[in-house]
Protein backbone atom coordinates (compact mmCIF):
# COMPACT_ATOMS: atom_id res chain seq x y z
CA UNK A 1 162.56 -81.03 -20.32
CA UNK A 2 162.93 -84.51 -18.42
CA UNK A 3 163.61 -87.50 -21.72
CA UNK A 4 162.46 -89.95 -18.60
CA UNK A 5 159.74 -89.46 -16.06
CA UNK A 6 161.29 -88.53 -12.66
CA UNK A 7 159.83 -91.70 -10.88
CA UNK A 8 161.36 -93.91 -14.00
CA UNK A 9 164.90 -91.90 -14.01
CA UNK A 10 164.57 -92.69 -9.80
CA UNK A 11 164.11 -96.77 -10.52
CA UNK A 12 167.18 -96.71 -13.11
CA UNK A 13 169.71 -95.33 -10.88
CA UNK A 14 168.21 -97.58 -7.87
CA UNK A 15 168.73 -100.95 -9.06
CA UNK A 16 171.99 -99.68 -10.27
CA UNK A 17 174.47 -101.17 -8.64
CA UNK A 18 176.37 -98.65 -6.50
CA UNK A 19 179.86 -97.35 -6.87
CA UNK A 20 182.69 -97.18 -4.59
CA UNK A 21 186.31 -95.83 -4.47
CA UNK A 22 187.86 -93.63 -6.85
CA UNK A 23 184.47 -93.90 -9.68
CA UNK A 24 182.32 -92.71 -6.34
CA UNK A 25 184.65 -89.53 -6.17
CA UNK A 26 184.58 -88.76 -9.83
CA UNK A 27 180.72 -88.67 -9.70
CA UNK A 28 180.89 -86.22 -6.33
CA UNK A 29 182.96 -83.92 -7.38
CA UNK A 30 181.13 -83.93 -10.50
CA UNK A 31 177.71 -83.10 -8.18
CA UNK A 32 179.73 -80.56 -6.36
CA UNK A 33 180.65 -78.24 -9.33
CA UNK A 34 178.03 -79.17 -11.22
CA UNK A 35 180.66 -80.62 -14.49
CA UNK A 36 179.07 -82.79 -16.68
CA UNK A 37 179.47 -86.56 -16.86
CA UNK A 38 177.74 -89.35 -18.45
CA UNK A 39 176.65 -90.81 -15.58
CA UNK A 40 176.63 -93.96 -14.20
CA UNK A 41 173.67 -95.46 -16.82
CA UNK A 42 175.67 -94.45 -19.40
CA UNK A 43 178.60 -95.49 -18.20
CA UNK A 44 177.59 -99.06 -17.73
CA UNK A 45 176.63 -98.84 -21.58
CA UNK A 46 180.24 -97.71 -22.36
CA UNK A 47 181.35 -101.14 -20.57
CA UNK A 48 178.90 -103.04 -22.17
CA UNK A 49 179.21 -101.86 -25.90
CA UNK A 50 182.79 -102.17 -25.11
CA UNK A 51 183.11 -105.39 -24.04
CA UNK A 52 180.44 -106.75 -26.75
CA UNK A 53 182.92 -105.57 -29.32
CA UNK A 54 185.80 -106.76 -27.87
CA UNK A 55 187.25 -103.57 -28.50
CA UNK A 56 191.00 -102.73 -27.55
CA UNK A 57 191.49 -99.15 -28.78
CA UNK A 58 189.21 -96.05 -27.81
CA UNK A 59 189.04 -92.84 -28.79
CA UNK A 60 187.44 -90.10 -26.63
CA UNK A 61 186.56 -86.98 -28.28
CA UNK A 62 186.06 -85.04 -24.98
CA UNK A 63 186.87 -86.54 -21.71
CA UNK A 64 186.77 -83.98 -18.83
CA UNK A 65 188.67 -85.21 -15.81
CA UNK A 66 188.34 -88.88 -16.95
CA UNK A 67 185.02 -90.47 -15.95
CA UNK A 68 183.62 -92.05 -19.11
CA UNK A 69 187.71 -93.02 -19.57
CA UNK A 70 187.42 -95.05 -16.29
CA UNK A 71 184.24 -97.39 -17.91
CA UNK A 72 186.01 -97.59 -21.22
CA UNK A 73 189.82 -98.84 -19.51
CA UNK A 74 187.89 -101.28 -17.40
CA UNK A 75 186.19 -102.97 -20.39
CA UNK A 76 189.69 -103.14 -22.20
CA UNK A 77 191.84 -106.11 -22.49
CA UNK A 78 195.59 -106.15 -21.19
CA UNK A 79 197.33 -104.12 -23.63
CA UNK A 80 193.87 -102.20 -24.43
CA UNK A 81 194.57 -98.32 -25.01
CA UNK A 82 192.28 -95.51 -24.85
CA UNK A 83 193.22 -92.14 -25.71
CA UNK A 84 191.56 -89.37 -23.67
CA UNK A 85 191.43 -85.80 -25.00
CA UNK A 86 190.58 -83.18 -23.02
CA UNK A 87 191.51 -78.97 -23.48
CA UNK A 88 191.92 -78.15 -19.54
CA UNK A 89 195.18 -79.15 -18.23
CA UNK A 90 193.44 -78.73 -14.51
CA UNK A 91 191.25 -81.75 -16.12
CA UNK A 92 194.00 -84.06 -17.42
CA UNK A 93 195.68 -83.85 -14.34
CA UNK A 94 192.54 -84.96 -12.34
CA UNK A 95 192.54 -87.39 -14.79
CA UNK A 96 195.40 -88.96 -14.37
CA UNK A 97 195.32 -88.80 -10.66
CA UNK A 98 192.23 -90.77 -10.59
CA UNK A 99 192.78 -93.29 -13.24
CA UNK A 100 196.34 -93.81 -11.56
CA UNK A 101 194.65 -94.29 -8.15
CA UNK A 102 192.07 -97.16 -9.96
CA UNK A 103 194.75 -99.05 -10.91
CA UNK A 104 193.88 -97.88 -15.08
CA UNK A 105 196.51 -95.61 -16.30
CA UNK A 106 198.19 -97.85 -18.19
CA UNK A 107 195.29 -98.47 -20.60
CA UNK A 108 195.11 -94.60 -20.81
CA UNK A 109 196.80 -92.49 -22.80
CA UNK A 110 196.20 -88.23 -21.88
CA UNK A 111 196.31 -85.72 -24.31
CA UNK A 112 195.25 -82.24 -23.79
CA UNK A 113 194.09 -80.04 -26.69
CA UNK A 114 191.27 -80.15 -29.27
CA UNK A 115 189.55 -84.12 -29.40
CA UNK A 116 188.73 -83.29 -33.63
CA UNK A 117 192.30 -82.06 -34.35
CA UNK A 118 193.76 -84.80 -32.09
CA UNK A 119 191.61 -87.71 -33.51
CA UNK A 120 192.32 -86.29 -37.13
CA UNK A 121 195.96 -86.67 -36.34
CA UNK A 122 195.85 -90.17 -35.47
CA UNK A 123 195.66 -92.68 -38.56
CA UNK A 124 193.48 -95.41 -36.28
CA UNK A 125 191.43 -97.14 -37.05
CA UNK A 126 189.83 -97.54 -33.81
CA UNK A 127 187.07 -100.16 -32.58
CA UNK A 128 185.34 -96.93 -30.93
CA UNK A 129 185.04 -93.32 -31.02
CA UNK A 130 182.98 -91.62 -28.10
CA UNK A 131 182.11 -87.96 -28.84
CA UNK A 132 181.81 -85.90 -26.03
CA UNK A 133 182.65 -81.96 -27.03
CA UNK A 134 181.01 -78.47 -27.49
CA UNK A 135 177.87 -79.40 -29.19
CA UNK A 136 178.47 -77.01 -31.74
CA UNK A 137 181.30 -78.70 -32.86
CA UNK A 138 179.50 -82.54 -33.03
CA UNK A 139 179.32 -81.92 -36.92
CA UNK A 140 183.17 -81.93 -36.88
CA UNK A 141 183.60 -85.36 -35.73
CA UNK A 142 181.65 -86.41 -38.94
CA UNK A 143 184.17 -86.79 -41.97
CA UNK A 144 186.65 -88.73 -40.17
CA UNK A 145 184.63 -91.63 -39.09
CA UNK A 146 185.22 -93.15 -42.43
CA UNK A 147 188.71 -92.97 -41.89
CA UNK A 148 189.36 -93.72 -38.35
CA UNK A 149 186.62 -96.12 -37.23
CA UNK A 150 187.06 -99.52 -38.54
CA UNK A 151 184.52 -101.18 -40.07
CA UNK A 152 182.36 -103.26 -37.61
CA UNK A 153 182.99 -100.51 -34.75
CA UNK A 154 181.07 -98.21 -33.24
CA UNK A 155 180.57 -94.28 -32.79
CA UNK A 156 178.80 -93.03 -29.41
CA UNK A 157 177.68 -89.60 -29.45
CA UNK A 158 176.24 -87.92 -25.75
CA UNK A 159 173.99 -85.19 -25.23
CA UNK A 160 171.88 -86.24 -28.43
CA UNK A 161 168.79 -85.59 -27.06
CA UNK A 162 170.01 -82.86 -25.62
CA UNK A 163 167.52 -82.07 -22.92
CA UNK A 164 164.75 -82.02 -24.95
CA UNK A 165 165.89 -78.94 -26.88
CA UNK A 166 166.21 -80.97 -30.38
CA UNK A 167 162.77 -81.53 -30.62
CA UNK A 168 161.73 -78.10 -29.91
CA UNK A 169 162.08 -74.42 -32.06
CA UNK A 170 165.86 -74.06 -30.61
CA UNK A 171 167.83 -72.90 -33.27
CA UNK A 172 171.11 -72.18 -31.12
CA UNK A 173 174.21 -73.11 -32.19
CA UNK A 174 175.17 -75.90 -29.93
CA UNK A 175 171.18 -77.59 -30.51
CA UNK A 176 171.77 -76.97 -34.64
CA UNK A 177 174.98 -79.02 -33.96
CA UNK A 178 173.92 -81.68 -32.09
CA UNK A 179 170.84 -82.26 -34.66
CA UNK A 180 172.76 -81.52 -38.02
CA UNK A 181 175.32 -84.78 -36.51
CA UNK A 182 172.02 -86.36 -35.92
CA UNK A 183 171.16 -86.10 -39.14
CA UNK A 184 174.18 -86.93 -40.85
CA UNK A 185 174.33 -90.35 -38.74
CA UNK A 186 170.79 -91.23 -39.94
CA UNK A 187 171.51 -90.29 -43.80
CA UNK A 188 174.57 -92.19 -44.15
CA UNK A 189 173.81 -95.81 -45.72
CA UNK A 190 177.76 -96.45 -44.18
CA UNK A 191 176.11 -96.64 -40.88
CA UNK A 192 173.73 -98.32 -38.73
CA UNK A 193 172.39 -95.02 -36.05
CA UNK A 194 170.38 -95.98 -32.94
CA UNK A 195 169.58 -92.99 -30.34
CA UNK A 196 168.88 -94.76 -27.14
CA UNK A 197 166.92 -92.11 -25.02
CA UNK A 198 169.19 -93.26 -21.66
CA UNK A 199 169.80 -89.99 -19.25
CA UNK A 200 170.54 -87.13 -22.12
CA UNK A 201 169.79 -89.28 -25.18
CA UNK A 202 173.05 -91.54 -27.34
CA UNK A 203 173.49 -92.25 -30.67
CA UNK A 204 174.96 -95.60 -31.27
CA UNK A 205 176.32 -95.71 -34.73
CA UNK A 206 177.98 -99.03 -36.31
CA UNK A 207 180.15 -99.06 -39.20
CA UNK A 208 179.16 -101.24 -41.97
């Protein structure tokens, strides 16, 4: 199911600005094995959100080899940090082979295992939390929001439209996750939830 027309998804990425260097590569080799990014429309909303909040710590829960990373490190201040999780090791070393090569890596911080376990490790709080994991798992990121996203920041969820398939009879595990986090988002008075239908559909959640 397209979320935009095909002639309106053509216009967005046209008077997008193009990419060059080592962000070009990241979004070829993401064409050539078909491994999912955000994209470049998302990505500039990373920047932007990021930069509106002034934000100097990020946490990504699921980062693959490090694209949404490179938007989030180039919105940071000096001495900004943003902690990338990722499960493949083949991934985080990608990862920090590109970021090095953009100049980024010292905003970056690499870990490789599970995003929840890491982020519920971590005291924070952060200014954002991007969410970016098996969609069966979104529910997990839930409970610690509370806990590890400071009040006035922000949690962005991917994939929440999910190609369509939340709106339809899909009762699959990885569509019942991504619309039971949906739901939770909505029903908590602790938040303000927006789901911007941009590429695959994000949630943009602020913390009261």
């Amino acid at each position: 199911m397209e979320i935009t027309p095909p002639a309106i998804d053509a216009y967005l990425h046209q008077i997008t600005p193009p990419r060059d260097g080592v962000v070009a590569e990241m979004e070829r080799l993401a064409e050539q094995r078909r491994f999912p990014i955000v994209g470049p429309l998302v990505g500039r909303l990373l920047y932007l959100l990021a930069r509106v909040l002034s934000a100097r710590t990020v946490f990504e829960c699921g980062s693959g080899f490090g694209y949404s990373a490179w938007w989030f490190a180039r919105a940071l201040p000096a001495g900004g940090r943003v902690t990338l999780t990722e499960g493949a090791e083949e991934n985080c070393a990608r990862a920090r082979d590109f970021l090095g090569r953009a100049g980024l890596l010292e905003r970056v911080e690499i870990e490789r295992g599970d995003g929840v376990a890491i982020l519920e490790s971590r005291p924070g709080p952060f200014d954002v939390v991007f969410c970016d994991i098996d969609k069966r798992d979104y529910p997990r990121v839930y409970p610690l929001l509370k806990t590890r996203l400071r009040p006035g920041g922000l949690f962005i969820c991917d994939n929440m439209l999910w190609s369509g398939r939340v709106a339809g009879s899909d009762r699959d595990p990885d569509t019942q996750g991504v619309r039971e986090l949906t739901r939770m988002l909505y029903a908590d008075p602790g938040l303000h939830t927006t789901l911007l239908p941009l590429r695959d559909g994000v949630t943009v959640s602020l913390r009261l």
